[in-house]
C-alpha atoms as a PDB file:
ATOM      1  CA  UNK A   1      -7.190  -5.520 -19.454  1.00  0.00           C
ATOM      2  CA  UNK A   2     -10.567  -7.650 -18.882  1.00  0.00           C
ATOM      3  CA  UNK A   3     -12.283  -8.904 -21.895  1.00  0.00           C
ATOM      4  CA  UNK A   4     -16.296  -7.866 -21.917  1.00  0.00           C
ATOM      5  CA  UNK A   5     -17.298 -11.202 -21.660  1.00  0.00           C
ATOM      6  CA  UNK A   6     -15.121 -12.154 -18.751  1.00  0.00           C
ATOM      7  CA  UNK A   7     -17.083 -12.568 -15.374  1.00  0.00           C
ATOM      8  CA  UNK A   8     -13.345 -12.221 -13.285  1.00  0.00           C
ATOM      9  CA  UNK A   9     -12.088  -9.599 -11.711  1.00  0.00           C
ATOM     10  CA  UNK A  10      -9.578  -7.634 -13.655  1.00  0.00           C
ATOM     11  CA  UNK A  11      -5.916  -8.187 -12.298  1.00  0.00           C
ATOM     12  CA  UNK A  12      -5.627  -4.450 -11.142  1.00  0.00           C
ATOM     13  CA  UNK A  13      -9.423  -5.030  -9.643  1.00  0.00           C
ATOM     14  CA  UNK A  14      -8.090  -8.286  -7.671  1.00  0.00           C
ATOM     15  CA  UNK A  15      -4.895  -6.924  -6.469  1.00  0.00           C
ATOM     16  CA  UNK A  16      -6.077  -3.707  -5.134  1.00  0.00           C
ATOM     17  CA  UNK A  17      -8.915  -5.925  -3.471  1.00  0.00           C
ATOM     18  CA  UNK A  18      -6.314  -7.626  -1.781  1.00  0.00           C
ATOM     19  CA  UNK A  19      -4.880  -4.722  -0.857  1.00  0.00           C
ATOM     20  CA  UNK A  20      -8.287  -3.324   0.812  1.00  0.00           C
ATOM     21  CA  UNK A  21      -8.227  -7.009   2.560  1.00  0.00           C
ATOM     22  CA  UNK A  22      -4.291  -6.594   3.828  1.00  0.00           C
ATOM     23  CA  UNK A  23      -5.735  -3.009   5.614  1.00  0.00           C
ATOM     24  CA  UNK A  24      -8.160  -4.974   7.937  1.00  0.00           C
ATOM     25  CA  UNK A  25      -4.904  -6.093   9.586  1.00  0.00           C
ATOM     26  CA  UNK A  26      -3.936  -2.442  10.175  1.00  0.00           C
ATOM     27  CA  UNK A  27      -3.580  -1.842  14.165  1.00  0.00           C
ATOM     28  CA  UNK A  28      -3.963   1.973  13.984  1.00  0.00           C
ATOM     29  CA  UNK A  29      -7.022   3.939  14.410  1.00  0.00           C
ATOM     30  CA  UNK A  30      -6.376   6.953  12.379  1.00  0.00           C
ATOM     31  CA  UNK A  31      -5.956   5.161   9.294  1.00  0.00           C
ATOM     32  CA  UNK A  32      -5.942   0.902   7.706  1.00  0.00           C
ATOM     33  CA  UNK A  33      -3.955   0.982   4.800  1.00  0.00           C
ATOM     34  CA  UNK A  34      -2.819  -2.417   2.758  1.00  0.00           C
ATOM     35  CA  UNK A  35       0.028  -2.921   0.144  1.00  0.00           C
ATOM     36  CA  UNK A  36       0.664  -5.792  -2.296  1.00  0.00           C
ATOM     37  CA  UNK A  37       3.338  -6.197  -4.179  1.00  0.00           C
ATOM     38  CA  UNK A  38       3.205  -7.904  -7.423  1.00  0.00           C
ATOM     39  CA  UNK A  39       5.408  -9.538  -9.712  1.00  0.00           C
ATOM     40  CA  UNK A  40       3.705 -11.013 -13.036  1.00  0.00           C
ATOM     41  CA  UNK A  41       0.040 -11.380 -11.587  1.00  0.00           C
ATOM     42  CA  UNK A  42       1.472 -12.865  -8.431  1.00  0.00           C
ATOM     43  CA  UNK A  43       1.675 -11.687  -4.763  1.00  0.00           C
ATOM     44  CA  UNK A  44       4.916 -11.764  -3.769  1.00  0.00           C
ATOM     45  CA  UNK A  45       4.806  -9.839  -0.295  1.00  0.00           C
ATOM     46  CA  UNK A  46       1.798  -7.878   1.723  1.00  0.00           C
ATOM     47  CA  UNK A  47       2.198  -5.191   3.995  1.00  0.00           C
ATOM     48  CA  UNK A  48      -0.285  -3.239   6.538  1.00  0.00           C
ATOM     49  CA  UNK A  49       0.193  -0.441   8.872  1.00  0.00           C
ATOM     50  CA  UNK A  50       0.978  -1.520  12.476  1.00  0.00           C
ATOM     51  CA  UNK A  51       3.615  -1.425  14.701  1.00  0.00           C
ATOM     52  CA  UNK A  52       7.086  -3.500  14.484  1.00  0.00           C
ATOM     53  CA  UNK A  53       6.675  -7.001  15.745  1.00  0.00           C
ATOM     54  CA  UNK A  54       6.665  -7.851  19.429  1.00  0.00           C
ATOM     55  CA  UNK A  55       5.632  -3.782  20.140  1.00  0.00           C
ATOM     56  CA  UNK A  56       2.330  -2.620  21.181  1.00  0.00           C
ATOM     57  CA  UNK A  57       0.030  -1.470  18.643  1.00  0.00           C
ATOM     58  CA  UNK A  58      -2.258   1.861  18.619  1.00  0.00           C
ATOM     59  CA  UNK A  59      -4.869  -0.251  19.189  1.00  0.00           C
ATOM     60  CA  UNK A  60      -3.359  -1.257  22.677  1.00  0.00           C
ATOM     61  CA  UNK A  61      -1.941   1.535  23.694  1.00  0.00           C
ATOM     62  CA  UNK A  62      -2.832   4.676  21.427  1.00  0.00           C
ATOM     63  CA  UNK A  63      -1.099   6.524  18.927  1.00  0.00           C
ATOM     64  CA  UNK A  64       2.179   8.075  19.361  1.00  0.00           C
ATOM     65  CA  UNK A  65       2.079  11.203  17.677  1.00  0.00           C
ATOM     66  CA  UNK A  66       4.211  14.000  16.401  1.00  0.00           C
ATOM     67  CA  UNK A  67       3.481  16.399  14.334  1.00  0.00           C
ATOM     68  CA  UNK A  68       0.150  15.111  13.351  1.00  0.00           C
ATOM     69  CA  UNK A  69       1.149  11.868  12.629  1.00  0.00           C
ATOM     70  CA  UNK A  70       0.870   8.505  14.264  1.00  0.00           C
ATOM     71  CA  UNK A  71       4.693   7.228  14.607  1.00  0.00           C
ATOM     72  CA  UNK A  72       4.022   4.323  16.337  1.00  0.00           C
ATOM     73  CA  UNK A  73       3.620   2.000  12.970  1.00  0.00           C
ATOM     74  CA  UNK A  74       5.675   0.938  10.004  1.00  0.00           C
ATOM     75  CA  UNK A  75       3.513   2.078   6.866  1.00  0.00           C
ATOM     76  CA  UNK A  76       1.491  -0.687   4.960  1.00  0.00           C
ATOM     77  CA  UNK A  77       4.215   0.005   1.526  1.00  0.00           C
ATOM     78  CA  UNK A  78       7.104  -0.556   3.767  1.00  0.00           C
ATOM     79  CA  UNK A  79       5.906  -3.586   5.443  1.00  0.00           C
ATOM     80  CA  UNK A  80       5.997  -5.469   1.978  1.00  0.00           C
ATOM     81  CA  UNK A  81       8.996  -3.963   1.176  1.00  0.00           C
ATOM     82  CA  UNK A  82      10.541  -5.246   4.467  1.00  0.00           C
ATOM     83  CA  UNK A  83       9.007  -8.978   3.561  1.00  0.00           C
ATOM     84  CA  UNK A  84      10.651  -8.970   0.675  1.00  0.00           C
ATOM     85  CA  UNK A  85      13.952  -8.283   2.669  1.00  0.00           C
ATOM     86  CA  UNK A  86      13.466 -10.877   4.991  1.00  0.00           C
ATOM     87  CA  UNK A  87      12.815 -13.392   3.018  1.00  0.00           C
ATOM     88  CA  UNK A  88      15.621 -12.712   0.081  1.00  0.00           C
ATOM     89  CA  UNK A  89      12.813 -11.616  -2.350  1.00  0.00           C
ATOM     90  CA  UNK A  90      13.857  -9.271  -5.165  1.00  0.00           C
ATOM     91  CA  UNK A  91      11.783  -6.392  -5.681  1.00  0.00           C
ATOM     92  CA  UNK A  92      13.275  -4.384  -9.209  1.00  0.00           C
ATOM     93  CA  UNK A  93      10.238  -4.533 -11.422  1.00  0.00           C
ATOM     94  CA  UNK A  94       7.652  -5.364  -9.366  1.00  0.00           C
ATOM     95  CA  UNK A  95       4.107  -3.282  -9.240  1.00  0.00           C
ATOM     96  CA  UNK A  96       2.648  -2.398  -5.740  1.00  0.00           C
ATOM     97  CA  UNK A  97      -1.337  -2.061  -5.232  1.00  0.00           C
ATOM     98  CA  UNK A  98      -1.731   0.240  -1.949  1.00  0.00           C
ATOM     99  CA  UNK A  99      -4.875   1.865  -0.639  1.00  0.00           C
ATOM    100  CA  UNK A 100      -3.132   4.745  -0.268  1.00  0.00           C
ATOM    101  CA  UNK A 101      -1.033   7.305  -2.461  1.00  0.00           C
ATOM    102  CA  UNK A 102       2.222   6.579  -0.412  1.00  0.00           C
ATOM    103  CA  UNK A 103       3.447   9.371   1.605  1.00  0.00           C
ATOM    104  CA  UNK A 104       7.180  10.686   0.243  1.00  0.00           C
ATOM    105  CA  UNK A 105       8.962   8.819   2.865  1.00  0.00           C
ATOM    106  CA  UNK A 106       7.604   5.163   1.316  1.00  0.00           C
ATOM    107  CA  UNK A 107       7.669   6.650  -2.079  1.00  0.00           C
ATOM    108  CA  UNK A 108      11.487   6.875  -1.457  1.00  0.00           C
ATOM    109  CA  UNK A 109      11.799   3.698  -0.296  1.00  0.00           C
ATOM    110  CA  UNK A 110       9.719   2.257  -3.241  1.00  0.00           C
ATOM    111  CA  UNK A 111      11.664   4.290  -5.889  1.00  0.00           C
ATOM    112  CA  UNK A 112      14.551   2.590  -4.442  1.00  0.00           C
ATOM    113  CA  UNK A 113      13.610  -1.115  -4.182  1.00  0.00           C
ATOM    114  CA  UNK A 114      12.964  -0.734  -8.175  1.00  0.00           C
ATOM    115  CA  UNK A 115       9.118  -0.770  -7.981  1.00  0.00           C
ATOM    116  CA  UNK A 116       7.828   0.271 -11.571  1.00  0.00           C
ATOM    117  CA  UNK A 117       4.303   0.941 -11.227  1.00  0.00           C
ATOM    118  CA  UNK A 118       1.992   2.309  -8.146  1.00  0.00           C
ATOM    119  CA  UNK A 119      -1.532   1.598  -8.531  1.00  0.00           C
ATOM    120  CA  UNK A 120      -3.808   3.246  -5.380  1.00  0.00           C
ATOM    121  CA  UNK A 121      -7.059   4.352  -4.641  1.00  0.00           C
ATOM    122  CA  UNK A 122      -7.286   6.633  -2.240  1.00  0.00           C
ATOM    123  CA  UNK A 123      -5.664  10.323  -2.629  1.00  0.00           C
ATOM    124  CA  UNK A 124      -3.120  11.309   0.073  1.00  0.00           C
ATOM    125  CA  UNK A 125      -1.749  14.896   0.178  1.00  0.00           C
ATOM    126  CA  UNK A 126       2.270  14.326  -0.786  1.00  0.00           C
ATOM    127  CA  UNK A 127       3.677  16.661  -3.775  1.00  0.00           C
ATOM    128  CA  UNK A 128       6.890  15.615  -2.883  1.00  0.00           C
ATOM    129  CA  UNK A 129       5.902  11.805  -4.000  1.00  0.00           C
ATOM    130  CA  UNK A 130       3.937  13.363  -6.913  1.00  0.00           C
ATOM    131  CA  UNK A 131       7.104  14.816  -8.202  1.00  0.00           C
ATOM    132  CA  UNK A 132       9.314  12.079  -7.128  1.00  0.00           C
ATOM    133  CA  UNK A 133       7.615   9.336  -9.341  1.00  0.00           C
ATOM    134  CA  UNK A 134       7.528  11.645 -12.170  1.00  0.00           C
ATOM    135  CA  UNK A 135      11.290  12.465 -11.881  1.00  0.00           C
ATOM    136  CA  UNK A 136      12.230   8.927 -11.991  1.00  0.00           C
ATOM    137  CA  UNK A 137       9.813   7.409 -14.610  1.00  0.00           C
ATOM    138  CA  UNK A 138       7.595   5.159 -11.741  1.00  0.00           C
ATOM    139  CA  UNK A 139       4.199   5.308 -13.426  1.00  0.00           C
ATOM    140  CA  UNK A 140       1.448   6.087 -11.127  1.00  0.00           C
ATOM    141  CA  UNK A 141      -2.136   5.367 -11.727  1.00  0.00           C
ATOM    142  CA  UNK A 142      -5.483   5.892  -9.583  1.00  0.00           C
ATOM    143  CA  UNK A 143      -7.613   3.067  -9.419  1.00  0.00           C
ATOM    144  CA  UNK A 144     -11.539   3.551  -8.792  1.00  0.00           C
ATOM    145  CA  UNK A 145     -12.835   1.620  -6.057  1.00  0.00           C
ATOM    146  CA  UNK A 146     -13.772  -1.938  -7.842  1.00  0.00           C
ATOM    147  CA  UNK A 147     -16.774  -2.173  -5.693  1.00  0.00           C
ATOM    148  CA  UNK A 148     -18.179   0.846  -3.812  1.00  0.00           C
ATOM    149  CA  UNK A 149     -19.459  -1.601  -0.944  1.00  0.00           C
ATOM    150  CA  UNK A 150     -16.121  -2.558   0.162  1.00  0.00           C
ATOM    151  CA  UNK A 151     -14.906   1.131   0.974  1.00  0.00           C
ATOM    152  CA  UNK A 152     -16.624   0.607   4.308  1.00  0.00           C
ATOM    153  CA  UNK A 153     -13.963  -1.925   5.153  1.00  0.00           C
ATOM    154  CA  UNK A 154     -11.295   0.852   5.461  1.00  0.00           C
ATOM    155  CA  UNK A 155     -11.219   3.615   8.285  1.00  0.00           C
ATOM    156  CA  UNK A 156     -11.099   7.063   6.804  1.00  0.00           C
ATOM    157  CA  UNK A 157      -9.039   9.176   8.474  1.00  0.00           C
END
């Protein structure tokens, strides 16, 4: 929690900042999102939505879609998941700071990497993640956007 007096961001403010700065990467046009994962107020992997290295990206060639959805990317929350796994980087305990409420295929993934807290600011329609965080004890929390100038930076769907 930030003190009154202190000029700083808050952690939660900083992190999901980053997060919003890990979406300008994104290479798909229907949606940026950004991930950070955290461990003890420090970045231990990022993620953004785009496709697998050495593919084209939506950008280049246009989204691949099926049923509604672009399936041409890896999603932001697995990107940083997949860091972590490439680089030997443990992941119980850690916190993640998305853009996004993560759809019920990353909140899967997340559940199962041991990731203990979700912090996100943007809504996303996905009971099935409501109800899988809640089953399993992963706390969940929606963060206002720290600066309402900055929401400009992501495209809205």
């Amino acid at each position: 929690m930030k003190e009154p007096t202190d000029p700083r961001s808050s952690w939660s403010e900083y992190f999901i900042l980053m997060s919003q700065l890990a979406a300008s990467r994104s290479t798909c046009p229907r949606r940026s999102v950004g991930a950070v994962l955290v461990r003890e107020h420090r970045v231990i992997a990022t993620g953004y939505n785009g496709a697998p290295a050495g593919q084209p990206h939506c950008t280049e060639v246009g989204c691949l879609m099926e049923n509604g959805h672009c399936v041409r990317t890896i999603h932001a929350e697995l990107n940083a998941l997949l860091q972590c796994a490439r680089y030997g980087i443990q992941t119980a305990g850690v916190d993640l700071y998305c853009t996004d409420l993560p759809c019920r295929h990353c909140a899967r993934n997340l559940v199962q990497a041991g990731v203990r807290t979700i912090y996100y600011l943007r809504p996303y329609e996905s009971p099935e993640t409501l109800s899988l965080v809640e089953a399993t004890g992963v706390e969940l929390i929606h963060l206002p956007w720290p600066n309402p100038d900055l929401e400009t930076l992501i495209r809205h769907p």
